[in-house]
Protein backbone atom coordinates (compact mmCIF):
# COMPACT_ATOMS: atom_id res chain seq x y z
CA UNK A 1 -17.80 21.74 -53.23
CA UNK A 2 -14.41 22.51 -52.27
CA UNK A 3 -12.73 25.49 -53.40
CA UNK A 4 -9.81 24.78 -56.31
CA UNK A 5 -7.41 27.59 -57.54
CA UNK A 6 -4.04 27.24 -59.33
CA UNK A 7 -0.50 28.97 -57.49
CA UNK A 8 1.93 30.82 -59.51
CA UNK A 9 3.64 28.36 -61.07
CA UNK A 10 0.20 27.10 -62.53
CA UNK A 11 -0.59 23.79 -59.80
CA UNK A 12 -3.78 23.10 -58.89
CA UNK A 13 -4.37 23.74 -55.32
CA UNK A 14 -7.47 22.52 -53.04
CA UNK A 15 -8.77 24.82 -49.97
CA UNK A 16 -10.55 22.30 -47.74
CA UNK A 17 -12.30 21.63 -44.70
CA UNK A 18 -10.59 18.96 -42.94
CA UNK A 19 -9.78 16.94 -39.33
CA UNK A 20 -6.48 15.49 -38.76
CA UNK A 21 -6.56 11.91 -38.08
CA UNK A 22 -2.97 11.14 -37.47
CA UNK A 23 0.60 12.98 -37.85
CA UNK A 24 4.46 12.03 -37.82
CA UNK A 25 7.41 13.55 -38.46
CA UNK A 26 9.64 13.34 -41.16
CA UNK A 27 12.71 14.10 -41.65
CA UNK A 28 14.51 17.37 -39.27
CA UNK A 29 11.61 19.83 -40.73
CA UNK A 30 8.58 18.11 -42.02
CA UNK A 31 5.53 16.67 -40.78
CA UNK A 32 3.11 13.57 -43.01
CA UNK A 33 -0.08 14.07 -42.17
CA UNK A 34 -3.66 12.17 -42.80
CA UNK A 35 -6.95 14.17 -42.89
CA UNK A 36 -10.18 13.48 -42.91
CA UNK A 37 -11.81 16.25 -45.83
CA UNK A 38 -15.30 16.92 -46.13
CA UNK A 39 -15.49 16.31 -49.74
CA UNK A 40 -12.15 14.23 -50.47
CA UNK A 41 -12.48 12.20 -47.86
CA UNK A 42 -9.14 10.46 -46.56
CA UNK A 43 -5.74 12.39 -47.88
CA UNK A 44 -2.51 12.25 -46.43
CA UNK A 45 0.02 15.00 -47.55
CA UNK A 46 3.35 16.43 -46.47
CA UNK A 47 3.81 19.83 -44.77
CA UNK A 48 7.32 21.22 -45.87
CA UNK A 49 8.67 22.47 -43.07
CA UNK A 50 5.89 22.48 -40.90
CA UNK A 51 8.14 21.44 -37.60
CA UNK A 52 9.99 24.85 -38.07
CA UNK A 53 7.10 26.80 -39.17
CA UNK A 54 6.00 29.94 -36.70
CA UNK A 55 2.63 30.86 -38.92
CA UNK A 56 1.54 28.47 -41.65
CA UNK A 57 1.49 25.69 -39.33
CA UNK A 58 2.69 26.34 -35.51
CA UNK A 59 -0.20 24.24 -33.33
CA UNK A 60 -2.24 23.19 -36.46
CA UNK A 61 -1.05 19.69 -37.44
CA UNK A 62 -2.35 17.86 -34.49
CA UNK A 63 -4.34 14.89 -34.23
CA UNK A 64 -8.23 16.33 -34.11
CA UNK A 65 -7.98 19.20 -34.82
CA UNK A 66 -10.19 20.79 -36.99
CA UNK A 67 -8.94 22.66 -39.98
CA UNK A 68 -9.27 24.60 -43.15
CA UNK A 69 -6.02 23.58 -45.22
CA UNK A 70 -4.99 24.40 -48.66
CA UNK A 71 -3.30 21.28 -50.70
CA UNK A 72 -2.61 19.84 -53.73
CA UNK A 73 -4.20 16.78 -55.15
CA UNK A 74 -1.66 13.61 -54.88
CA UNK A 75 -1.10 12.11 -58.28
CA UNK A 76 0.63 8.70 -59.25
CA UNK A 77 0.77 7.87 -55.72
CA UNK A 78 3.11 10.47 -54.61
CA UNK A 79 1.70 12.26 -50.97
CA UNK A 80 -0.21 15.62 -51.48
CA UNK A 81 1.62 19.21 -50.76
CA UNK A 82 0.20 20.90 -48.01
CA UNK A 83 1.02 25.00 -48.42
CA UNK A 84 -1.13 25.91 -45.73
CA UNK A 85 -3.71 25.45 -42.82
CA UNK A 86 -6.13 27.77 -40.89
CA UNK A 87 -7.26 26.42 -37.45
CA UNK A 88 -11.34 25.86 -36.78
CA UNK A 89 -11.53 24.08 -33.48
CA UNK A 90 -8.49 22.29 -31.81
CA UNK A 91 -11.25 20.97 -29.40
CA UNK A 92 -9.12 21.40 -26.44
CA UNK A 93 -11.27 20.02 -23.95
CA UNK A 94 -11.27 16.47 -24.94
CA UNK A 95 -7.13 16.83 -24.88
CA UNK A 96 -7.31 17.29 -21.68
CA UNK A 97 -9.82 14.41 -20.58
CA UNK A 98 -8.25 11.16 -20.92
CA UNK A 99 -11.72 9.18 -21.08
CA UNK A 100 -12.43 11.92 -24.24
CA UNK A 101 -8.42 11.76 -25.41
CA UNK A 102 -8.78 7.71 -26.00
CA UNK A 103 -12.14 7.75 -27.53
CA UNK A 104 -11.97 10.24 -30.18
CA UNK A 105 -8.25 7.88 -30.99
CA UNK A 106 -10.46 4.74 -30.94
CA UNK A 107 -12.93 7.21 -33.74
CA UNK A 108 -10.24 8.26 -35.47
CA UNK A 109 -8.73 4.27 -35.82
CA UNK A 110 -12.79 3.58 -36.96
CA UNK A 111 -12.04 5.84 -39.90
CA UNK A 112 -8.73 4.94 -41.01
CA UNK A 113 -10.21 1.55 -41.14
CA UNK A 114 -12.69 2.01 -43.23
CA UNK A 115 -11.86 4.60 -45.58
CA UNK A 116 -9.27 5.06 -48.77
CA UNK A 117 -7.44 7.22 -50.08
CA UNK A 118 -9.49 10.28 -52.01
CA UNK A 119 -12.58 8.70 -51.50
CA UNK A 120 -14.78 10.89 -50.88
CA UNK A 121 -17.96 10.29 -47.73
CA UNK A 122 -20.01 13.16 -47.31
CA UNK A 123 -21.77 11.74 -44.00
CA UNK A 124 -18.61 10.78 -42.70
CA UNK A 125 -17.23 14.29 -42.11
CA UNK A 126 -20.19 15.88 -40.19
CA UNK A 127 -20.46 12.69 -37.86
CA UNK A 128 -16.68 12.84 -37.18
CA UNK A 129 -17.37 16.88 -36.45
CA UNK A 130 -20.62 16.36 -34.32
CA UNK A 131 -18.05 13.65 -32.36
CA UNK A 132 -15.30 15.46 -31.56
CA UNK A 133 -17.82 18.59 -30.65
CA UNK A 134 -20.03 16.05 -28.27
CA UNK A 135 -16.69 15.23 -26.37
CA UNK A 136 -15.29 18.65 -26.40
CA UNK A 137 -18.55 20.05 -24.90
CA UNK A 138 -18.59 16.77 -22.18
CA UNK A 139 -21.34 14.03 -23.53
CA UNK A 140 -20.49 11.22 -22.26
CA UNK A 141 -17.37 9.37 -24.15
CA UNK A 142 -19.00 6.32 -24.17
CA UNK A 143 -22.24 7.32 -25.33
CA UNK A 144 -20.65 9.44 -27.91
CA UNK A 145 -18.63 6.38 -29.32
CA UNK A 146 -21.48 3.91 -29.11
CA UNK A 147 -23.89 6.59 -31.06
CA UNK A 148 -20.76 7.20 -33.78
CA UNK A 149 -20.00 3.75 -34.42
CA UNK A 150 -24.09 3.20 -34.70
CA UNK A 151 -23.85 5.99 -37.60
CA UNK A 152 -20.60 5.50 -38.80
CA UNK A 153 -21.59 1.28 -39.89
CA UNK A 154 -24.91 2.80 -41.20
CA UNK A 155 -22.61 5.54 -43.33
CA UNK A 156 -20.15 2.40 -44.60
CA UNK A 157 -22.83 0.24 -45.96
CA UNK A 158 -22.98 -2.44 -43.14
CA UNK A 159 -25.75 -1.00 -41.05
CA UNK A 160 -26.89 -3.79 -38.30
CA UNK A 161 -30.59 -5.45 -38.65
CA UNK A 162 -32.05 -4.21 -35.27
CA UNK A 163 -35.21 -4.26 -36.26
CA UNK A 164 -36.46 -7.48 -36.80
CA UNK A 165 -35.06 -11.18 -36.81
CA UNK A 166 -32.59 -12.70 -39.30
CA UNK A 167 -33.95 -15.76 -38.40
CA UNK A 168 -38.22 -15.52 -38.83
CA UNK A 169 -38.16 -12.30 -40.06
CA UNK A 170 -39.95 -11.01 -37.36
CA UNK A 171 -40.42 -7.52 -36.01
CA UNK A 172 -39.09 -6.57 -32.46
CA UNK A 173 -41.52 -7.50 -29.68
CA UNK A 174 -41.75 -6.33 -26.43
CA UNK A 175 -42.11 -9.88 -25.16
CA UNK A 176 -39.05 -11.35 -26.72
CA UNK A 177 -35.52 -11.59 -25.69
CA UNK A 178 -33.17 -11.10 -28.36
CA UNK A 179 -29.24 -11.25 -28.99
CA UNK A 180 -26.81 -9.98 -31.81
CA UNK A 181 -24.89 -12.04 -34.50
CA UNK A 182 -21.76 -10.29 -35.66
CA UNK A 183 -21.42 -12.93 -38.51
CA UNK A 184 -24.73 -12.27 -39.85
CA UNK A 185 -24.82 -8.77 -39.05
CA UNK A 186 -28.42 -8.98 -37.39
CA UNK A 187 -30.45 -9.76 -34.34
CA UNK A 188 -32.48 -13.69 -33.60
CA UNK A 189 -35.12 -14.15 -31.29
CA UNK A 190 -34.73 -16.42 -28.76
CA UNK A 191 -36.48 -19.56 -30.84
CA UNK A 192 -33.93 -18.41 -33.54
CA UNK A 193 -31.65 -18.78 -31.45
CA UNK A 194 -31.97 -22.19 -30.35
CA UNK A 195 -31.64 -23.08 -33.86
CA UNK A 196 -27.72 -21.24 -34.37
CA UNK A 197 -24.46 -21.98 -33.15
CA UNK A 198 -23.01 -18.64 -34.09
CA UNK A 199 -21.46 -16.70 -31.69
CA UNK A 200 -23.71 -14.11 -30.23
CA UNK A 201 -24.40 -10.97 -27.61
CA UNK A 202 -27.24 -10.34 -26.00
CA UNK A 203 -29.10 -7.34 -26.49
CA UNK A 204 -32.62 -6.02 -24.36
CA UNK A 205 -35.46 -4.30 -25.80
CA UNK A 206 -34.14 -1.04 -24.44
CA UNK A 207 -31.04 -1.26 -26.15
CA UNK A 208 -32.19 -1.78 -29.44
CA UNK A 209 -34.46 1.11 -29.02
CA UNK A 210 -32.41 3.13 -28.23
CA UNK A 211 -29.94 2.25 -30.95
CA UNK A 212 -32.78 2.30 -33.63
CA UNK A 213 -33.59 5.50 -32.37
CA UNK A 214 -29.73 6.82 -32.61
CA UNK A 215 -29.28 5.46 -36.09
CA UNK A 216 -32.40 7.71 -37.40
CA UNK A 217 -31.92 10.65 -35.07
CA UNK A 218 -30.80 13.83 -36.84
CA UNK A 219 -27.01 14.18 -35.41
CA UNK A 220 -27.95 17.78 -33.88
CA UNK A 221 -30.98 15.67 -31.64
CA UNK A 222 -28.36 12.97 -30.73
CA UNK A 223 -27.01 14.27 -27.26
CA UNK A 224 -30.66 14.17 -26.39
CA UNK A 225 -30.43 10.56 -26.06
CA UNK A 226 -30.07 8.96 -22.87
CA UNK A 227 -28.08 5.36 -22.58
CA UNK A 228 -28.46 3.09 -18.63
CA UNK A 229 -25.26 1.79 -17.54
CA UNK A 230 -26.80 -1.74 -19.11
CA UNK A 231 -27.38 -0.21 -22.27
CA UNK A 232 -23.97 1.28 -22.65
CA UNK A 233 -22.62 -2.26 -21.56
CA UNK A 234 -24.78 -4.33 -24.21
CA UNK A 235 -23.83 -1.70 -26.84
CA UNK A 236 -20.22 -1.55 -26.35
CA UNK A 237 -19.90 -5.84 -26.41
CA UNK A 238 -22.07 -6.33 -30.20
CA UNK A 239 -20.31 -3.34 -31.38
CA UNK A 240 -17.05 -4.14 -30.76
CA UNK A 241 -17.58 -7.81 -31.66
CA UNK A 242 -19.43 -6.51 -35.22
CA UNK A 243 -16.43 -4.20 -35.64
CA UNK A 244 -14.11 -7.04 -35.09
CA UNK A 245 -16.26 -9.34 -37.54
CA UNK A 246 -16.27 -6.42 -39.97
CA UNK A 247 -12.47 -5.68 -40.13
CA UNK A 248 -11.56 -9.17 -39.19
CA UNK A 249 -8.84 -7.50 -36.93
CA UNK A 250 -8.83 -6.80 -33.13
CA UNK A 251 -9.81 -3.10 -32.90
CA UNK A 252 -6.62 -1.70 -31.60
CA UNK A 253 -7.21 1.11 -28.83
CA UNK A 254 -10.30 -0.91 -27.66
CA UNK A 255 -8.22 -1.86 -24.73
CA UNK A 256 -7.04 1.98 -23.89
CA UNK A 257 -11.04 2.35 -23.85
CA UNK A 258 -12.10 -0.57 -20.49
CA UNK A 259 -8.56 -0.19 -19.02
């Protein structure tokens, strides 16, 4: 649980871990910023003065970094009060790869979809960690996006049916070709498939091995995992067309990620 405490004037305070998401100024001095919290989930507060700061905050409040911050909890809609925020990891080494830069931005964009305000995910956190740490340490971006997105729709409650037909119900067999429906949110075997006119992507056996695997892999065993350039390719296409069907909405820095 996080840690709660009350300040002088008898507030209730909040020390959590945390991963900024996304930051703006406001004002001459002060900065509105969304994090991620390990047991909140999604809060956006306000850092008083944070743009003038030369301890509390000085080359904190920037997007993925990893944090310990100390907050109040936002009632009647007002934004939280930041006091203060101790640096974990500013994963530098994805900042400076622009492959890394634009996929943790298309991760963070996953979450902000997905997620409200102070409620709270506690698989969420540890896969955003373990994907900003895989970049960081150089996985491969696109791996590391296709195995978080792979997690992240288990961790939202719209995991994909890999594992057998929509259609006949049928297990995955090694002498079957099958594709993905992002309406239905499942695979059809090629006789099932004759039967639909829903739009669809194909998928090879490989692929959905290797994506059954990554959705039941311990995250600390996931880097293991080795994706083919086709693999990556048939990945990328259902997940971005499920994520589309999902959040009926273009996914925006898609583009920044295949320009």
């Amino acid at each position: 649980m996080a840690t709660t405490y009350s300040d002088k004037y008898g507030k209730q305070h909040v020390e959590s871990a945390a991963v900024v998401l996304d930051c703006r100024d406001h004002g001459e001095s002060d900065i509105i910023v969304t994090f991620f919290c390990r047991h909140q989930g999604r809060l956006t507060g306000i850092a008083k003065g944070a743009k003038r700061s030369k301890k509390r905050f000085v080359n904190k409040l920037e997007i993925f970094s990893s944090l310990i911050i100390q907050h109040s909890l936002p009632q009647n809609n007002r934004l939280a009060f930041v006091a203060e925020a101790e640096l974990v990891d500013g994963f530098l080494g994805l900042r400076k790869n622009v492959a890394c830069y634009t996929t943790a931005t298309a991760i963070c964009e996953f979450i902000l979809l997905a997620t409200k305000e102070m409620e709270g995910d506690e698989e969420l956190y540890p896969l955003l960690i373990w994907s900003f740490h895989s970049l960081n340490s150089g996985l491969s971006p696109l791996s590391v996006l296709i195995f978080f997105l792979i997690r992240f729709f288990a961790a939202i409650g719209y995991s994909p049916q890999l594992e057998s037909c929509l259609g006949c119900g049928q297990e995955v067999l090694t002498n079957e070709t099958y594709s993905f429906h992002s309406s239905s949110g499942g695979i059809r075997c090629s006789r099932c498939n004759e039967k639909s006119t829903m739009e669809r992507v194909r998928l090879s056996l490989g692929t959905l091995k290797s994506l059954t695997t990554a959705l039941n892999q311990p995250l600390e065993r996931l880097h293991r995992l080795q994706l083919s350039e086709n693999s990556q390719e048939e990945a990328l296409a259902f997940l971005h067309s499920y994520a589309c069907q999902l959040f009926q909405r273009e996914i925006t820095s898609w583009a920044f990620l295949t320009s």
